[in-house]
Structures are given as C-alpha cells and as structure tokens.
N, C-alpha and C. Protein backbone atom coordinates (compact mmCIF):
# COMPACT_ATOMS: atom_id res chain seq x y z
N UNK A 1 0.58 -26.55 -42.28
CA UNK A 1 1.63 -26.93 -41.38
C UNK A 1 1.31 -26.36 -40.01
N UNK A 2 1.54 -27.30 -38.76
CA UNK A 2 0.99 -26.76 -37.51
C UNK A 2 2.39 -26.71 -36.98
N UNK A 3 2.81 -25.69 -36.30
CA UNK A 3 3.61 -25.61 -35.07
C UNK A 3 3.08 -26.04 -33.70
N UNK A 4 3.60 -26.30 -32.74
CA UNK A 4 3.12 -26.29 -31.22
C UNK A 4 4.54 -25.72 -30.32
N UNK A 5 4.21 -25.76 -29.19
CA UNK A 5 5.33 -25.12 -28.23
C UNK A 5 4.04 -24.51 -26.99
N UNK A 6 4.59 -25.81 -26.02
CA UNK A 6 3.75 -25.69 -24.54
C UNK A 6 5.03 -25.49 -23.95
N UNK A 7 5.19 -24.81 -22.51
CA UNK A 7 5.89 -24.06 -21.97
C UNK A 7 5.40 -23.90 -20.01
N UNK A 8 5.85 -24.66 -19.06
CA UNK A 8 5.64 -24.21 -18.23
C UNK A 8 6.81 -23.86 -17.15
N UNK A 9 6.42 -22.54 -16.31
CA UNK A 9 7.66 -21.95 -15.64
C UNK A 9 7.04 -22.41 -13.97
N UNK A 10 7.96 -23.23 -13.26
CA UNK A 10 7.88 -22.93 -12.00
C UNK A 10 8.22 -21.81 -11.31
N UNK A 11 8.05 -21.90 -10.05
CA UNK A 11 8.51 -20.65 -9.39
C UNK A 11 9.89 -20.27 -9.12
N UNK A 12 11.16 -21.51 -9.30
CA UNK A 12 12.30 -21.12 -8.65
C UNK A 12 13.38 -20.67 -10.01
N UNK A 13 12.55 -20.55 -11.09
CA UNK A 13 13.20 -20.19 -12.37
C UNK A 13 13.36 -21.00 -13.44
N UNK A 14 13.12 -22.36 -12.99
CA UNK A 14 12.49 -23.47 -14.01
C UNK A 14 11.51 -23.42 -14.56
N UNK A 15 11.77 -23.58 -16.17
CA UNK A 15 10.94 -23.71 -17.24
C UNK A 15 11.34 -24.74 -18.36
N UNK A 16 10.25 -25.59 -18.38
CA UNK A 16 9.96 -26.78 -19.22
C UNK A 16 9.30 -26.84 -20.60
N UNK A 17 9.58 -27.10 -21.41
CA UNK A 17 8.99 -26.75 -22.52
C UNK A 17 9.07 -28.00 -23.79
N UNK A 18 8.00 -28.27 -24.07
CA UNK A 18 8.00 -29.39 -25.30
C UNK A 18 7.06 -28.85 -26.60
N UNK A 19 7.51 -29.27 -27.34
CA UNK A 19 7.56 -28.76 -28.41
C UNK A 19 7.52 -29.71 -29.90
N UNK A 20 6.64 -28.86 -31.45
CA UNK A 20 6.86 -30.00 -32.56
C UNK A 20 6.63 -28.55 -33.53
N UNK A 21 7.76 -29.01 -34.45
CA UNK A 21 7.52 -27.92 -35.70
C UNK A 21 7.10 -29.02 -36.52
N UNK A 22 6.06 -28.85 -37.90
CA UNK A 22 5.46 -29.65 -38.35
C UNK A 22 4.90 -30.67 -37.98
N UNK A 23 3.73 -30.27 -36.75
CA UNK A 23 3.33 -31.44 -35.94
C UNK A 23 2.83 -32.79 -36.37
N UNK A 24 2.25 -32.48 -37.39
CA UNK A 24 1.12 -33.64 -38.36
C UNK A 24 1.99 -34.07 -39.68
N UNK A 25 3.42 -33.86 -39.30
CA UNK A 25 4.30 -34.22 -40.53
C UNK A 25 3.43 -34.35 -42.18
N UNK A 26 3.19 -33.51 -42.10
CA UNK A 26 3.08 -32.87 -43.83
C UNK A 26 4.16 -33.18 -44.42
N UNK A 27 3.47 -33.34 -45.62
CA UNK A 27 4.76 -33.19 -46.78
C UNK A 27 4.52 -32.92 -48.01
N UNK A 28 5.42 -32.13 -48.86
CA UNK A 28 5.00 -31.51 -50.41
C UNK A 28 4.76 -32.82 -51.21
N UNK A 29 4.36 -32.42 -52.15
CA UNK A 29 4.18 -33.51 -52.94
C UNK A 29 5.74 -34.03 -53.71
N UNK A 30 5.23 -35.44 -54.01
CA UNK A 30 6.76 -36.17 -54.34
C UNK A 30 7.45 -35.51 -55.61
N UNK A 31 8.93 -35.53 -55.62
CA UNK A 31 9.29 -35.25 -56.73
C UNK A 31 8.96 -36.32 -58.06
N UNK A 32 8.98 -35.88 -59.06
CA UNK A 32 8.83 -36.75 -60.46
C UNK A 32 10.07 -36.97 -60.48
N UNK A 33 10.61 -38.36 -60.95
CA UNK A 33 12.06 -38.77 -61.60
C UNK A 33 12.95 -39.35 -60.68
N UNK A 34 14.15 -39.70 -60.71
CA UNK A 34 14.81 -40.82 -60.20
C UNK A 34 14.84 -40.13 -58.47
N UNK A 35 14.76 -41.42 -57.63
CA UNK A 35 14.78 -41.04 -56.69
C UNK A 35 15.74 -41.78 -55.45
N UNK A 36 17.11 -42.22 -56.35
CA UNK A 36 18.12 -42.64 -56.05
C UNK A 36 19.16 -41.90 -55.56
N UNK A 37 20.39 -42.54 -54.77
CA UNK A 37 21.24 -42.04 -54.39
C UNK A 37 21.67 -40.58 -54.05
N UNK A 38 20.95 -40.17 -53.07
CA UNK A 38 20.61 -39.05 -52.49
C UNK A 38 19.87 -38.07 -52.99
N UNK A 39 19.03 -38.21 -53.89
CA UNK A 39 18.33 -37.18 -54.25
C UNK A 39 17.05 -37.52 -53.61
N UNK A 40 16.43 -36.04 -52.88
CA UNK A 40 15.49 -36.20 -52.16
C UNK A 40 14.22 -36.28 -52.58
N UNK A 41 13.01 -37.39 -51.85
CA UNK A 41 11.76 -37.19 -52.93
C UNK A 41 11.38 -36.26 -52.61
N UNK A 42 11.40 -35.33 -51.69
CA UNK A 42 10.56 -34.23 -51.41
C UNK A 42 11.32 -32.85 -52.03
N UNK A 43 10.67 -31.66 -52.21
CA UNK A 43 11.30 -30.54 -52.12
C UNK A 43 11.81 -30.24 -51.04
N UNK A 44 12.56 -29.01 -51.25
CA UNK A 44 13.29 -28.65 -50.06
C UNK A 44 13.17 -27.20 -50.01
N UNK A 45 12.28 -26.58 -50.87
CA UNK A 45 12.20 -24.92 -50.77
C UNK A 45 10.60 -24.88 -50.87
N UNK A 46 9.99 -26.25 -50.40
CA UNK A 46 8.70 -26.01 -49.79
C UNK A 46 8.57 -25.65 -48.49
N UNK A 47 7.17 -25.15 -48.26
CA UNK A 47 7.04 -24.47 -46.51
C UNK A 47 7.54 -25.79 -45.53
N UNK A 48 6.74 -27.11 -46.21
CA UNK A 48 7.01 -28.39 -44.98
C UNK A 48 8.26 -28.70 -45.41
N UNK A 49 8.89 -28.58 -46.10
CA UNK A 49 10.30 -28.85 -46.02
C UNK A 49 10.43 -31.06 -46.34
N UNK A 50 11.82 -30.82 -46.33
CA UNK A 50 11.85 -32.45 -46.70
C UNK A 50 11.54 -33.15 -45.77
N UNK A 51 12.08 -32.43 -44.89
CA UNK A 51 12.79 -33.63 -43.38
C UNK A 51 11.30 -33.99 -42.53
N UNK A 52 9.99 -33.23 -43.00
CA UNK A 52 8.92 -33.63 -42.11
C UNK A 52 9.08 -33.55 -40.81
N UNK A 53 8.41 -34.42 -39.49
CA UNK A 53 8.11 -33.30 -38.31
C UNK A 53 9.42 -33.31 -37.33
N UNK A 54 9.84 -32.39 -36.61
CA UNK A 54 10.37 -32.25 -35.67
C UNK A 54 9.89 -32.05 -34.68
N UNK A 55 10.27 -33.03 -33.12
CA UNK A 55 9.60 -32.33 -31.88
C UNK A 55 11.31 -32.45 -31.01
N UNK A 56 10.74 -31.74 -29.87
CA UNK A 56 11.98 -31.59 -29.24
C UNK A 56 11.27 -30.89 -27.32
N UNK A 57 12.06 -31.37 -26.75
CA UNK A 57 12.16 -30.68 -25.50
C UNK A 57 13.11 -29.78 -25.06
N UNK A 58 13.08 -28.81 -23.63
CA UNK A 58 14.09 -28.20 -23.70
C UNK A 58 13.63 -27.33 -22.15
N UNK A 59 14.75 -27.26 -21.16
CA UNK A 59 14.69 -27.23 -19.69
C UNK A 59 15.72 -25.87 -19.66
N UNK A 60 15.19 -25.02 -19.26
CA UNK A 60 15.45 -23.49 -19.14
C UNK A 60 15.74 -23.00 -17.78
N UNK A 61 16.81 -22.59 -17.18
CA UNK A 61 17.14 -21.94 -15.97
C UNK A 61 17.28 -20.50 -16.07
N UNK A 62 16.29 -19.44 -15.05
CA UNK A 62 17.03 -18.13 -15.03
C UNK A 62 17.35 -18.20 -13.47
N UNK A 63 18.32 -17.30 -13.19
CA UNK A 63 19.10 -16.81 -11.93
C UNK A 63 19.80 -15.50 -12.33
C-alpha cells in the first residue's frame, strides 16, 4: 500500500497540498460466500481496507 502527500507553502502563509492514501488502490483478496445485500467483498480489518484509494486536496492558512 503506497501513501503520497505533496505539500507546497508560499510565502504569505499559503499552503497547498494534494494528496492519496492507497494510491494504486490495492485490495485484499475477495471474500468467499454471498456477496449480497451489503455485505462487503472485501475485508475490512485488512491494511488496504475495503473502500480502496482515497485522494483528496486541502488549502491551509497560517496568520
């Protein structure tokens, strides 16, 4: 499982930052058995988790 998180700060206290937890969306192997009405195929107390990758941005002010 890869994380990332790039990050840059200008000078007037702006900082930009983008970002992916589970970059290469991994995933555990499938569950065996019914895989109906909300039961998830993946585990969920594996490291990659069910939900596979997340990325996200996020704009930071100090003063």
């Amino acid at each position: 499982m890869t994380d990332l998180d790039l990050s840059y700060r200008f000078d007037l206290g702006l900082k930009v930052s983008v970002g992916a937890i589970n970059l290469f969306d991994s995933h555990p192997e499938k569950l065996k058995g019914a895989q109906l009405y909300g039961v998830p195929k993946y585990s969920i107390t594996s490291p990659e988790g069910a939900q596979g990758a997340f990325y996200y941005t996020s704009v930071s002010y100090d003063f």
